[in-house]
PDB file of N, CA and C in Angstrom:
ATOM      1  N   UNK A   1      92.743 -85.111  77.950  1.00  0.00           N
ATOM      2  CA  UNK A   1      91.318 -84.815  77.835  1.00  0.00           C
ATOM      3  C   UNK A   1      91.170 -83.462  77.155  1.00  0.00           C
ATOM      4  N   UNK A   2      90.527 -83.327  76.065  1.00  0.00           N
ATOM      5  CA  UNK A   2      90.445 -82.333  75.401  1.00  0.00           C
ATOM      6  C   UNK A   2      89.086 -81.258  76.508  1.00  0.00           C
ATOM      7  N   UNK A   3      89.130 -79.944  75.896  1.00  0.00           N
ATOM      8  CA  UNK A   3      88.044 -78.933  76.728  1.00  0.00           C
ATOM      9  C   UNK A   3      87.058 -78.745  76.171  1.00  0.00           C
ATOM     10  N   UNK A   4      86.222 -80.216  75.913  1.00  0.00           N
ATOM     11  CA  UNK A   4      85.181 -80.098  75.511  1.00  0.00           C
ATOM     12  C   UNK A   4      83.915 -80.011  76.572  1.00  0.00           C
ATOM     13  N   UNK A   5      82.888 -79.242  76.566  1.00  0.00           N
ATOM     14  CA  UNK A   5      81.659 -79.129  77.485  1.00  0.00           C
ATOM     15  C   UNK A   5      80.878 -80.293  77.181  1.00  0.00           C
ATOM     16  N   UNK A   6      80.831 -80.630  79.233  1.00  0.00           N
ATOM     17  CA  UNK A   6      80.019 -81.809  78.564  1.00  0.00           C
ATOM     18  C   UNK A   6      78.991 -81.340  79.091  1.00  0.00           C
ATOM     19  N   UNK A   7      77.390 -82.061  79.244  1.00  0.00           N
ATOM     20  CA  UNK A   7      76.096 -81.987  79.120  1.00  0.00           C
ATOM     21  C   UNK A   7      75.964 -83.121  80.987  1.00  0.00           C
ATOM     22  N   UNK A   8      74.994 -82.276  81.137  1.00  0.00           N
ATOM     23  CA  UNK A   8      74.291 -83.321  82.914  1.00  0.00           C
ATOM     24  C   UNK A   8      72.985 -83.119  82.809  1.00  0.00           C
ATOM     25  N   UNK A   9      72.795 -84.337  82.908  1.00  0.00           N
ATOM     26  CA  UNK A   9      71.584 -84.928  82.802  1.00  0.00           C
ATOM     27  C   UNK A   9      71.051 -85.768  83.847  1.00  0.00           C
ATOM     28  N   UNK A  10      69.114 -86.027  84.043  1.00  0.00           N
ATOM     29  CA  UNK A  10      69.099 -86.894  84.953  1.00  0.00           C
ATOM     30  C   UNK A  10      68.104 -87.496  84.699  1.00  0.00           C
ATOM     31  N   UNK A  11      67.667 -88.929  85.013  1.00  0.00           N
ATOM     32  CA  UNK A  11      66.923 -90.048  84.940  1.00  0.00           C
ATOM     33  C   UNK A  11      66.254 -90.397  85.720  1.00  0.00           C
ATOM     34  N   UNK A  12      65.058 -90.732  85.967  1.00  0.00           N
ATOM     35  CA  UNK A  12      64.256 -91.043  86.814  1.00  0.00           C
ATOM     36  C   UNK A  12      62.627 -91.464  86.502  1.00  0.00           C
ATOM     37  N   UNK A  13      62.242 -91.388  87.946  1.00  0.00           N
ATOM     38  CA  UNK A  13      60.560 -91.584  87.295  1.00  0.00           C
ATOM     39  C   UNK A  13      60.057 -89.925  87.553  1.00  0.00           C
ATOM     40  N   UNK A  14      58.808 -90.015  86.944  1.00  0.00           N
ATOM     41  CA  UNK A  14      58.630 -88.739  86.413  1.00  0.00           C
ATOM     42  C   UNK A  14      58.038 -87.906  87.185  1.00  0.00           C
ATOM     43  N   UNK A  15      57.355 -88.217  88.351  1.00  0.00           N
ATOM     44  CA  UNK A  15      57.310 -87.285  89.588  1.00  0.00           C
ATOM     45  C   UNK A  15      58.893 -87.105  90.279  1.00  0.00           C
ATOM     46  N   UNK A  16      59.689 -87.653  90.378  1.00  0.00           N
ATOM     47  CA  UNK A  16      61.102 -86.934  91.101  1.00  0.00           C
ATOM     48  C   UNK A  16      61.724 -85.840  89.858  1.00  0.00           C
ATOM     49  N   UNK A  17      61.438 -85.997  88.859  1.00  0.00           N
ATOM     50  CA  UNK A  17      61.808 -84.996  87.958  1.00  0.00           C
ATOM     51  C   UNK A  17      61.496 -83.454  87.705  1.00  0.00           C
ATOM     52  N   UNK A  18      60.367 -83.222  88.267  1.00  0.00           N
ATOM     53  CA  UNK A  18      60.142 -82.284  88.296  1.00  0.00           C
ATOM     54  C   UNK A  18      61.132 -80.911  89.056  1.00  0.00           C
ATOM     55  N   UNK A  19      61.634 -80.784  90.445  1.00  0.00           N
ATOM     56  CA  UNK A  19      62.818 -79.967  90.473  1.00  0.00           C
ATOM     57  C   UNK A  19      64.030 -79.487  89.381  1.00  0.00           C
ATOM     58  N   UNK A  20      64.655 -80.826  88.892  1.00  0.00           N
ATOM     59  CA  UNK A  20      65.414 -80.794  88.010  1.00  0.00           C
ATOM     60  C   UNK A  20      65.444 -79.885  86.716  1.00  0.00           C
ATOM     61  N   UNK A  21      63.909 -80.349  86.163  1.00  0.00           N
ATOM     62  CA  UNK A  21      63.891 -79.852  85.230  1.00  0.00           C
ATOM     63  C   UNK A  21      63.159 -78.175  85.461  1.00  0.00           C
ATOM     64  N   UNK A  22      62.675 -77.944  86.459  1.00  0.00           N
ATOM     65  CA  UNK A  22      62.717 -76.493  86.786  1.00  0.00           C
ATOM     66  C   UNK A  22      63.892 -75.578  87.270  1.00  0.00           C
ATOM     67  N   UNK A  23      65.039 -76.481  87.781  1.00  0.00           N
ATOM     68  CA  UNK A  23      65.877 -75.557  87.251  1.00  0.00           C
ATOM     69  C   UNK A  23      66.622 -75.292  86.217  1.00  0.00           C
ATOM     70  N   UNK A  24      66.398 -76.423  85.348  1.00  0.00           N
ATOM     71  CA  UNK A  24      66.928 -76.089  83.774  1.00  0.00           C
ATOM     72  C   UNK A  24      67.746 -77.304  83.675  1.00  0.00           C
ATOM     73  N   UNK A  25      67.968 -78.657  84.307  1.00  0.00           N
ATOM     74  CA  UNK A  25      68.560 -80.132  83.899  1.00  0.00           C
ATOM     75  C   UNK A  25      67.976 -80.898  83.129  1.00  0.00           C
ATOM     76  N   UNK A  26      68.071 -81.139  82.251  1.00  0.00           N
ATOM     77  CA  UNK A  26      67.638 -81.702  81.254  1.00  0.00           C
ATOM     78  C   UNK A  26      67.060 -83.211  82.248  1.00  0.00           C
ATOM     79  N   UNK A  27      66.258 -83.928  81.848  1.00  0.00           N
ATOM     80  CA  UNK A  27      65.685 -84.913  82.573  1.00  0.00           C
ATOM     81  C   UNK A  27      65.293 -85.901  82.369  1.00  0.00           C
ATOM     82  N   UNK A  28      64.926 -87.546  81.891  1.00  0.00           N
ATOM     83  CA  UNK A  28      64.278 -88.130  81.827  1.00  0.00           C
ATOM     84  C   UNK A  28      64.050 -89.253  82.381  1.00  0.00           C
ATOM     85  N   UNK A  29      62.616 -89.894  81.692  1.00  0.00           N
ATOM     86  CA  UNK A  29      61.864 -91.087  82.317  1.00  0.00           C
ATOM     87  C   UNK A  29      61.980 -92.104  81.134  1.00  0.00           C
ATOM     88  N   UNK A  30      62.789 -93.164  81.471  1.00  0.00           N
ATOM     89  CA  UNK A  30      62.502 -94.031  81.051  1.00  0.00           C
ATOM     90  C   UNK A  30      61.728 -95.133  80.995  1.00  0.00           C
ATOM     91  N   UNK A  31      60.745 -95.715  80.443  1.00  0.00           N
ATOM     92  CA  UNK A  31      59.769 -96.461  80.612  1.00  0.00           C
ATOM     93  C   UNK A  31      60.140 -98.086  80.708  1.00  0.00           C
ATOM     94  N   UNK A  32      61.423 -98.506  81.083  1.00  0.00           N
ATOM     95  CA  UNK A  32      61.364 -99.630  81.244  1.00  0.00           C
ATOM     96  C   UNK A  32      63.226-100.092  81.221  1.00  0.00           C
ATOM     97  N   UNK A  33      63.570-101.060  81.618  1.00  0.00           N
ATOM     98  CA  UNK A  33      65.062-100.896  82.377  1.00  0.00           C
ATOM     99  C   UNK A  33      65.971-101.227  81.029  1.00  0.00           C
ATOM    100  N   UNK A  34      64.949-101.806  79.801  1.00  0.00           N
ATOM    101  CA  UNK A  34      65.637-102.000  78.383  1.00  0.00           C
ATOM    102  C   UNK A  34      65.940-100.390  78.215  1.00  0.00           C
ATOM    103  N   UNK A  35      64.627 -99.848  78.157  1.00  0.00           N
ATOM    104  CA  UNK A  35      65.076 -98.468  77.729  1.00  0.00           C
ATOM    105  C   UNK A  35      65.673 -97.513  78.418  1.00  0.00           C
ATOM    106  N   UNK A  36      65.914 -97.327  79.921  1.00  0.00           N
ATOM    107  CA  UNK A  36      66.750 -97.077  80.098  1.00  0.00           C
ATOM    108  C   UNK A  36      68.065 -97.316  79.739  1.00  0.00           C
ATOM    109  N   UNK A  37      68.488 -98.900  79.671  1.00  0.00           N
ATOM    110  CA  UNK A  37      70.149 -99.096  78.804  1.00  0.00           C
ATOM    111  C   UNK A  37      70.133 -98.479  77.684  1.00  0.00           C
ATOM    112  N   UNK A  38      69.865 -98.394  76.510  1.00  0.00           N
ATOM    113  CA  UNK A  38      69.238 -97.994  75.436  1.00  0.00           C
ATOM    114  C   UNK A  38      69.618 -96.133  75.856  1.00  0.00           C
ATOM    115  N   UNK A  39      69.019 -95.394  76.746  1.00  0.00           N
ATOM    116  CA  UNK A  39      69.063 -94.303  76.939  1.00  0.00           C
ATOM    117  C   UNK A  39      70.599 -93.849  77.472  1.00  0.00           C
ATOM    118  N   UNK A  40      70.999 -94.795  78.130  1.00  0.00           N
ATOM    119  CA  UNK A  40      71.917 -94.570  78.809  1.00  0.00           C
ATOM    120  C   UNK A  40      73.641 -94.601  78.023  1.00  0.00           C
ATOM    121  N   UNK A  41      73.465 -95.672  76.499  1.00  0.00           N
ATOM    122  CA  UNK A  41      73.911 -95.550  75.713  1.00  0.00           C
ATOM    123  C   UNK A  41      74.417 -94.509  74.950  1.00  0.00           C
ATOM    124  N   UNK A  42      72.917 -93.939  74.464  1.00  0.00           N
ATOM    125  CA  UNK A  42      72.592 -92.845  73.881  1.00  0.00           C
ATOM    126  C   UNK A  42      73.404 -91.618  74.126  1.00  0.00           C
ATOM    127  N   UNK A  43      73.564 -91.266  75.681  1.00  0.00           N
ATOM    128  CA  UNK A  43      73.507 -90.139  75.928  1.00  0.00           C
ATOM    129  C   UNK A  43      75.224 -90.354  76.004  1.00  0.00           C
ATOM    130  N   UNK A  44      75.416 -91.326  76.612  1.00  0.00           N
ATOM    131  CA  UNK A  44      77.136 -91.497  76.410  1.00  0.00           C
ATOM    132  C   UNK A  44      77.644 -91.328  75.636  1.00  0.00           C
ATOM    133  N   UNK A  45      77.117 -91.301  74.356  1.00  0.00           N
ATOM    134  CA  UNK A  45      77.514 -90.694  73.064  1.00  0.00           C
ATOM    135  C   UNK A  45      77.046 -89.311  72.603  1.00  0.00           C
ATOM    136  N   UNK A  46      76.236 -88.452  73.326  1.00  0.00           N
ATOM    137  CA  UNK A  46      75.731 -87.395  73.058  1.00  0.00           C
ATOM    138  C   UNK A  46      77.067 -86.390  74.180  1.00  0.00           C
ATOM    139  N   UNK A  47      77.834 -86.965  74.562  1.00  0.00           N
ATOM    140  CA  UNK A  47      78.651 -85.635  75.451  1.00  0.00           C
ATOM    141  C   UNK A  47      77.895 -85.270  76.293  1.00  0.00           C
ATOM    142  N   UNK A  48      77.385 -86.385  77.498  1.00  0.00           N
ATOM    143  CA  UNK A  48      77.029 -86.123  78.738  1.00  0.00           C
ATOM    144  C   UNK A  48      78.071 -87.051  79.497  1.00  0.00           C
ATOM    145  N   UNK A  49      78.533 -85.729  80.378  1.00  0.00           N
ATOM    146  CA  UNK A  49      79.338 -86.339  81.423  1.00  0.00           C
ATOM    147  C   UNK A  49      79.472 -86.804  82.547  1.00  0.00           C
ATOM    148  N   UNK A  50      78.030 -86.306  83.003  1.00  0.00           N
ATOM    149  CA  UNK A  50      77.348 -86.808  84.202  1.00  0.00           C
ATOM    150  C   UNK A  50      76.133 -86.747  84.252  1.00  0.00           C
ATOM    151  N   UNK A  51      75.551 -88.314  84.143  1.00  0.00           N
ATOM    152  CA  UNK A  51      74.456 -89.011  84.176  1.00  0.00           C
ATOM    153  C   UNK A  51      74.201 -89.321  85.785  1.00  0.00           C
ATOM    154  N   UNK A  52      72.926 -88.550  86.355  1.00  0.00           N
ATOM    155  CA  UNK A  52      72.533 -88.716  87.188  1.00  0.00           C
ATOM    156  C   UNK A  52      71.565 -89.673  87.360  1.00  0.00           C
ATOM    157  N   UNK A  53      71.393 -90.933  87.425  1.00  0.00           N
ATOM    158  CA  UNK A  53      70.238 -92.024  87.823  1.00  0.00           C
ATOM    159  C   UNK A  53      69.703 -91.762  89.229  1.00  0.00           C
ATOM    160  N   UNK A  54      68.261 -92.151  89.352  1.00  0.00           N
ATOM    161  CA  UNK A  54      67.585 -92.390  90.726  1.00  0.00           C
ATOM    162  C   UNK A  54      68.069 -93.738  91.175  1.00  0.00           C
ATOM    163  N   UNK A  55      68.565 -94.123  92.156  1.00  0.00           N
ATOM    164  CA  UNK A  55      68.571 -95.307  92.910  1.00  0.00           C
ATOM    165  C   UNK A  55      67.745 -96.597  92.250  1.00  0.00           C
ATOM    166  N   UNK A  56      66.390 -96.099  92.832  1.00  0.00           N
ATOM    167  CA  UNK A  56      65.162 -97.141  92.094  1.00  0.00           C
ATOM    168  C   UNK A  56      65.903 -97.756  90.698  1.00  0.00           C
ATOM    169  N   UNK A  57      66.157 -96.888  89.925  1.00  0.00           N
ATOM    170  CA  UNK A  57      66.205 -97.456  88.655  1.00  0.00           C
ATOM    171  C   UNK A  57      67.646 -97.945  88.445  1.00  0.00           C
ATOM    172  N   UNK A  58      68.403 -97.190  89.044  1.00  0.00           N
ATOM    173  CA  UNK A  58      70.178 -97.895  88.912  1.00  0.00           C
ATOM    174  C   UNK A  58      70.169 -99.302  89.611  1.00  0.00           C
ATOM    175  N   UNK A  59      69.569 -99.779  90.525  1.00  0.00           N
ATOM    176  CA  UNK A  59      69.284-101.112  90.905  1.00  0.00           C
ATOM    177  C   UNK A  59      68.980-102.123  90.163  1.00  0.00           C
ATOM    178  N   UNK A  60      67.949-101.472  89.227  1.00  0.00           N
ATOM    179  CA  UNK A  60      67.623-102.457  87.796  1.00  0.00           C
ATOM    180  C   UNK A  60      68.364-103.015  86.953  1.00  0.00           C
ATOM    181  N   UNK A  61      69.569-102.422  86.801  1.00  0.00           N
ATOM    182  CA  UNK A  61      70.557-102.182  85.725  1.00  0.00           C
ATOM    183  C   UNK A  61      72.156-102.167  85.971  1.00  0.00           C
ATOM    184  N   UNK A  62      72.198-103.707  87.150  1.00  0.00           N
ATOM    185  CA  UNK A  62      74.003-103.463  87.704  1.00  0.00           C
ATOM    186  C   UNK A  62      74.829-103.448  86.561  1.00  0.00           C
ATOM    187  N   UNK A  63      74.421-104.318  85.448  1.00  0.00           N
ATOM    188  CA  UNK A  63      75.394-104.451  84.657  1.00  0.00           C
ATOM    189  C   UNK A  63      75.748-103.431  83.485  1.00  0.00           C
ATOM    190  N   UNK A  64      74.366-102.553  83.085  1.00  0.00           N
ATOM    191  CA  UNK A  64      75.181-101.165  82.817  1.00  0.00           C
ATOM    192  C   UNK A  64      76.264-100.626  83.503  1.00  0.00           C
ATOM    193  N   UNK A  65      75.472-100.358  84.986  1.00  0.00           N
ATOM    194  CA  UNK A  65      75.939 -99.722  85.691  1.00  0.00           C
ATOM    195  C   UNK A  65      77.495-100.131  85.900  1.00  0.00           C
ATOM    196  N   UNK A  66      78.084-101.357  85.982  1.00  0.00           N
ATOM    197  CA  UNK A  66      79.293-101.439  86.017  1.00  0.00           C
ATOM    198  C   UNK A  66      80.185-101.212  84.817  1.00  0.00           C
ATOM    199  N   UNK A  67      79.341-101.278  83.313  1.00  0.00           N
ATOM    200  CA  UNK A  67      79.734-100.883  82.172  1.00  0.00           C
ATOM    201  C   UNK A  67      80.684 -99.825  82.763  1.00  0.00           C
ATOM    202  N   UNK A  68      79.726 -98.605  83.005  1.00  0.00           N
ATOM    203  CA  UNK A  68      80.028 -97.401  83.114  1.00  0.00           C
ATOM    204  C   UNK A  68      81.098 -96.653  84.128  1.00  0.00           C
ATOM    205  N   UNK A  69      81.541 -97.866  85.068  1.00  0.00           N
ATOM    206  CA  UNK A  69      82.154 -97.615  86.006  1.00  0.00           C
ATOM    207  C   UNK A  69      83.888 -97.226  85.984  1.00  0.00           C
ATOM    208  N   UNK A  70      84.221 -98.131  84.834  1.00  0.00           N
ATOM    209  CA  UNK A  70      85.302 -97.841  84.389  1.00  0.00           C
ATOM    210  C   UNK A  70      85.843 -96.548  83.745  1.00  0.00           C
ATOM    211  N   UNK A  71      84.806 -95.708  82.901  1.00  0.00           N
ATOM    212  CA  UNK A  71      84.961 -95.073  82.398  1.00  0.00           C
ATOM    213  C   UNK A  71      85.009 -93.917  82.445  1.00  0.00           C
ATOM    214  N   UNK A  72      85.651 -93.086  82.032  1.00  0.00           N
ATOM    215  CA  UNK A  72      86.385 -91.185  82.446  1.00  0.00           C
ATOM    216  C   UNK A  72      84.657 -90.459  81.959  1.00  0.00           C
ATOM    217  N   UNK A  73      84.136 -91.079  81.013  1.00  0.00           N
ATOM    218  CA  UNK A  73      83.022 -89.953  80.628  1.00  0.00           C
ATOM    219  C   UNK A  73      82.048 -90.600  80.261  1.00  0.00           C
ATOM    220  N   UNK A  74      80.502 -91.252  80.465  1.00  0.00           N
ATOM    221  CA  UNK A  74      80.234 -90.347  81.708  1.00  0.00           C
ATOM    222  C   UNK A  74      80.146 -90.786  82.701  1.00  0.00           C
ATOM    223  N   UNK A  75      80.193 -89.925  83.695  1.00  0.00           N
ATOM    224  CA  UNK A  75      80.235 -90.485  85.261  1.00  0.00           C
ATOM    225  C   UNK A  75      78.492 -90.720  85.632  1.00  0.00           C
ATOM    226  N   UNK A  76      77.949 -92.105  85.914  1.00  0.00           N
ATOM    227  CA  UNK A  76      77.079 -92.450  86.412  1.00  0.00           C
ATOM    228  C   UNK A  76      76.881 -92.478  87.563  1.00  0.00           C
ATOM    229  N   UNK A  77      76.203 -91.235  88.387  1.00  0.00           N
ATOM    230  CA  UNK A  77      75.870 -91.363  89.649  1.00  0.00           C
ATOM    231  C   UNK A  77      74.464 -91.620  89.833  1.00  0.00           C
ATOM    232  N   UNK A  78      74.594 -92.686  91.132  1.00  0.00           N
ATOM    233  CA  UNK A  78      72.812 -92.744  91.852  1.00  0.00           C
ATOM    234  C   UNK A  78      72.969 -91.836  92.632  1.00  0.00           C
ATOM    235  N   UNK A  79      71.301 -91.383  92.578  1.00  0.00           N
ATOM    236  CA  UNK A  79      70.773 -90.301  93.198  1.00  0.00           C
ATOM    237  C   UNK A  79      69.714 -90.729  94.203  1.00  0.00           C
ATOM    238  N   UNK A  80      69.297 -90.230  95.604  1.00  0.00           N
ATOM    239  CA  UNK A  80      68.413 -91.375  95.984  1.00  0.00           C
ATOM    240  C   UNK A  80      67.270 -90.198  95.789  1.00  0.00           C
ATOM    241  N   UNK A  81      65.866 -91.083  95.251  1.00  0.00           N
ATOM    242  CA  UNK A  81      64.984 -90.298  95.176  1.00  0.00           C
ATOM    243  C   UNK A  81      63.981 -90.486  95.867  1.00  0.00           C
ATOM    244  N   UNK A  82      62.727 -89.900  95.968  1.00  0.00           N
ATOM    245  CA  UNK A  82      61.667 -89.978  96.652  1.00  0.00           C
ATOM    246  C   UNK A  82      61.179 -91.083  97.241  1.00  0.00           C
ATOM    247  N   UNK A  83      61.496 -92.230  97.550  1.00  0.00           N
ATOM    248  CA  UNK A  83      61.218 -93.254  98.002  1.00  0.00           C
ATOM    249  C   UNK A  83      62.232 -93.647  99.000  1.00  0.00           C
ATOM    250  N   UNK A  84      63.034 -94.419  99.647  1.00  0.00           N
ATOM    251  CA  UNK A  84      63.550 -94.967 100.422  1.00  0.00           C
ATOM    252  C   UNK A  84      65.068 -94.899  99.803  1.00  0.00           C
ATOM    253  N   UNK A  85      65.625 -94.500 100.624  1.00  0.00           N
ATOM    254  CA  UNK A  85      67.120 -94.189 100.671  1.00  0.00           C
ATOM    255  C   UNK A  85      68.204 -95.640 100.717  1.00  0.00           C
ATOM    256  N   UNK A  86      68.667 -95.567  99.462  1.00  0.00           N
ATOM    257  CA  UNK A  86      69.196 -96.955  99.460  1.00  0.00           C
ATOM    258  C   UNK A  86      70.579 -96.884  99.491  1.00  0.00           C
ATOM    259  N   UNK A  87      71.139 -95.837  99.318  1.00  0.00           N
ATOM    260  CA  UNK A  87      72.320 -95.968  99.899  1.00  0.00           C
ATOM    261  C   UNK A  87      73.525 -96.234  98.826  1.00  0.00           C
ATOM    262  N   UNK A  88      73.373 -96.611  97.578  1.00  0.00           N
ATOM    263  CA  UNK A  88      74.038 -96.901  96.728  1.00  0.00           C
ATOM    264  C   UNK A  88      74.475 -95.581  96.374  1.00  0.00           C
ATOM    265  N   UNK A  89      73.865 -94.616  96.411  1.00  0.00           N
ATOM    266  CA  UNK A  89      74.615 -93.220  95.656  1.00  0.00           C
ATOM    267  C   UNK A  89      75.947 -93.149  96.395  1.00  0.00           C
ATOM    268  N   UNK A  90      76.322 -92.948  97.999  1.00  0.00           N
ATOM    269  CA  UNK A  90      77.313 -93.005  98.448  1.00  0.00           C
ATOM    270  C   UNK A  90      77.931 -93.865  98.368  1.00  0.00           C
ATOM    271  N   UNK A  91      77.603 -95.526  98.444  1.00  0.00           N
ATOM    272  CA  UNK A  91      78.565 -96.403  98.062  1.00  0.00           C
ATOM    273  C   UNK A  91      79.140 -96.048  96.876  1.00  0.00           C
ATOM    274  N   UNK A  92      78.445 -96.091  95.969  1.00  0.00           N
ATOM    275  CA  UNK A  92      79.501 -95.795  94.648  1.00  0.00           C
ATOM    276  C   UNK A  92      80.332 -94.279  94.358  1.00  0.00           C
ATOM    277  N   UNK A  93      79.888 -92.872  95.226  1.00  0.00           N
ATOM    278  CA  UNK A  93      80.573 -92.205  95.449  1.00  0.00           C
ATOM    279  C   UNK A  93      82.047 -92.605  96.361  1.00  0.00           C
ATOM    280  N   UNK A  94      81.645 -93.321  97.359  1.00  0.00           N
ATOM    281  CA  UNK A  94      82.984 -93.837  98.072  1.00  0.00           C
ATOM    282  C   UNK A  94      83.968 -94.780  97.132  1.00  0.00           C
ATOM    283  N   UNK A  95      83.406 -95.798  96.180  1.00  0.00           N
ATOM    284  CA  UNK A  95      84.244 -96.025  95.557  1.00  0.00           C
ATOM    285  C   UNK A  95      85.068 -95.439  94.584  1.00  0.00           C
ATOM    286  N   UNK A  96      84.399 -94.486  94.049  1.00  0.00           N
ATOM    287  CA  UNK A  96      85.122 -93.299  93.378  1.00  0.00           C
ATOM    288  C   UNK A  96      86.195 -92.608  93.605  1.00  0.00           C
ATOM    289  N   UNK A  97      86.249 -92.124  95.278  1.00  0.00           N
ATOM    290  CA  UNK A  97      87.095 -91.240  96.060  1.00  0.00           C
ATOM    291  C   UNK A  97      87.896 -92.574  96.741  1.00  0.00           C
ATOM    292  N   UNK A  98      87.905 -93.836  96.678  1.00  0.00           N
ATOM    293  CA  UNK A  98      88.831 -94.485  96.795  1.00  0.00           C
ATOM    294  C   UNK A  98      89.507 -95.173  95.152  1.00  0.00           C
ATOM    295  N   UNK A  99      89.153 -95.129  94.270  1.00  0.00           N
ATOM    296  CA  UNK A  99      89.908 -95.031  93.074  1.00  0.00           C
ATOM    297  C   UNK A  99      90.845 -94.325  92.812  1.00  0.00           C
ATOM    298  N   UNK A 100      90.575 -93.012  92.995  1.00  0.00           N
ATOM    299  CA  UNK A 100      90.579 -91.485  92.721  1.00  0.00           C
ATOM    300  C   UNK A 100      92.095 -91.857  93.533  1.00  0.00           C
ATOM    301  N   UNK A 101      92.155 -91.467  95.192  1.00  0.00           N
ATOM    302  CA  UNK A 101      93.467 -91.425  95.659  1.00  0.00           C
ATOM    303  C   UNK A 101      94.098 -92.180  96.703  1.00  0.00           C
ATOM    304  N   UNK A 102      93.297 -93.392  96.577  1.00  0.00           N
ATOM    305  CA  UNK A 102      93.470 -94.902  97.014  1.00  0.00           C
ATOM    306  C   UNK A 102      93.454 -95.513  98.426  1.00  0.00           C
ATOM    307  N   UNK A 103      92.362 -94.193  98.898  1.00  0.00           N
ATOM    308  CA  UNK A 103      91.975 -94.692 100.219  1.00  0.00           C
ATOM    309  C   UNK A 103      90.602 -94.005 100.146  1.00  0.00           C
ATOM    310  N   UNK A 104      89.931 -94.825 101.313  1.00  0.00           N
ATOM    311  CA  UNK A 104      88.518 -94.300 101.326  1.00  0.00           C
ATOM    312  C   UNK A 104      88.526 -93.274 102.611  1.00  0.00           C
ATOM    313  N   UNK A 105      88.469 -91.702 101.975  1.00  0.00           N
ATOM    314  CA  UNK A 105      88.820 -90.741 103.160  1.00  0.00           C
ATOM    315  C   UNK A 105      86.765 -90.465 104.261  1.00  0.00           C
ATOM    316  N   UNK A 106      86.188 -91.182 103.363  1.00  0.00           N
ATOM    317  CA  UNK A 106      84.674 -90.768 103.541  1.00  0.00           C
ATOM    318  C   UNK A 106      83.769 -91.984 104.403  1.00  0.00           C
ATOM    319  N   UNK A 107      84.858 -92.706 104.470  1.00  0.00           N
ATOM    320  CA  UNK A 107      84.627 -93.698 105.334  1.00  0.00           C
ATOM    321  C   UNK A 107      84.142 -93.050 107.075  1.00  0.00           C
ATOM    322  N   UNK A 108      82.885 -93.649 107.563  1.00  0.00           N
ATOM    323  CA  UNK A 108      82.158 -93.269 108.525  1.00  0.00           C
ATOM    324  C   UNK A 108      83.022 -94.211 109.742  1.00  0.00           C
ATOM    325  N   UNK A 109      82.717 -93.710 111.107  1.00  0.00           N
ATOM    326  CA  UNK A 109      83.011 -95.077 112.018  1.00  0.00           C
ATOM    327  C   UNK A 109      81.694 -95.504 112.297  1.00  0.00           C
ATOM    328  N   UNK A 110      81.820 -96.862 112.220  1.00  0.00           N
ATOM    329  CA  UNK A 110      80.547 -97.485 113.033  1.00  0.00           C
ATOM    330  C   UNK A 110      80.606 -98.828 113.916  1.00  0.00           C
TER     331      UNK A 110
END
C-alpha cells in the first residue's frame, strides 16, 4: 500500500449532516439510492478511504454495499443516524474485526 492520504467522507440525509460538516467532514445527501451508487462509485475513485453511510440509506443498497466489502479502500461503514438504531454499523464492524484476525473478539454474551 503506497502512503497516499486518503479523504473521509459522509452520506446521509441532510438534517443528520449537519455536525459533520461543522466540524469540517466533507458530507453528502444523496437524493435517491441510484444516486447514491453513482456517488458511492465516484468517491471510490476520488481517494476516499472511508465512506461513512447512515444506516437508513446503507439498507437501500446491500448490493453496493457488499461490492465494497471486499475491498482494502474504501472502507464503507454504517453509521446509525437520527432515527432508529439498526444495528448494522456494528454488525458489519464485527465482521471486519473477525476478517481482520479471525475471531470475533466484540462479540457480546447474550
Amino acid at each position: 500500500v503506497s502512503s497516499m492520504n486518503y479523504k473521509i467522507c459522509v452520506i446521509g440525509d441532510q438534517g443528520d449532516l449537519l455536525p459533520y460538516r461543522m466540524a469540517g467532514v466533507e458530507a453528502f445527501a444523496p437524493e435517491s439510492e441510484q444516486a447514491l451508487e453513482q456517488l458511492l462509485d465516484r468517491l471510490a475513485h476520488r481517494k476516499y478511504g472511508v465512506i461513512y453511510v447512515m444506516e437508513n440509506w446503507a439498507v437501500r443498497i446491500p448490493e453496493a454495499m457488499q461490492r465494497y466489502e471486499k475491498e482494502f479502500a474504501p472502507a464503507i461503514i454504517p453509521l446509525p443516524g437520527s432515527g432508529k438504531n439498526l444495528g448494522i454499523g456494528s454488525q458489519r464492524l464485527q465482521a471486519m474485526v473477525e476478517m481482520a484476525i479471525g475471531i470475533n473478539i466484540l462479540q457480546t454474551g447474550e
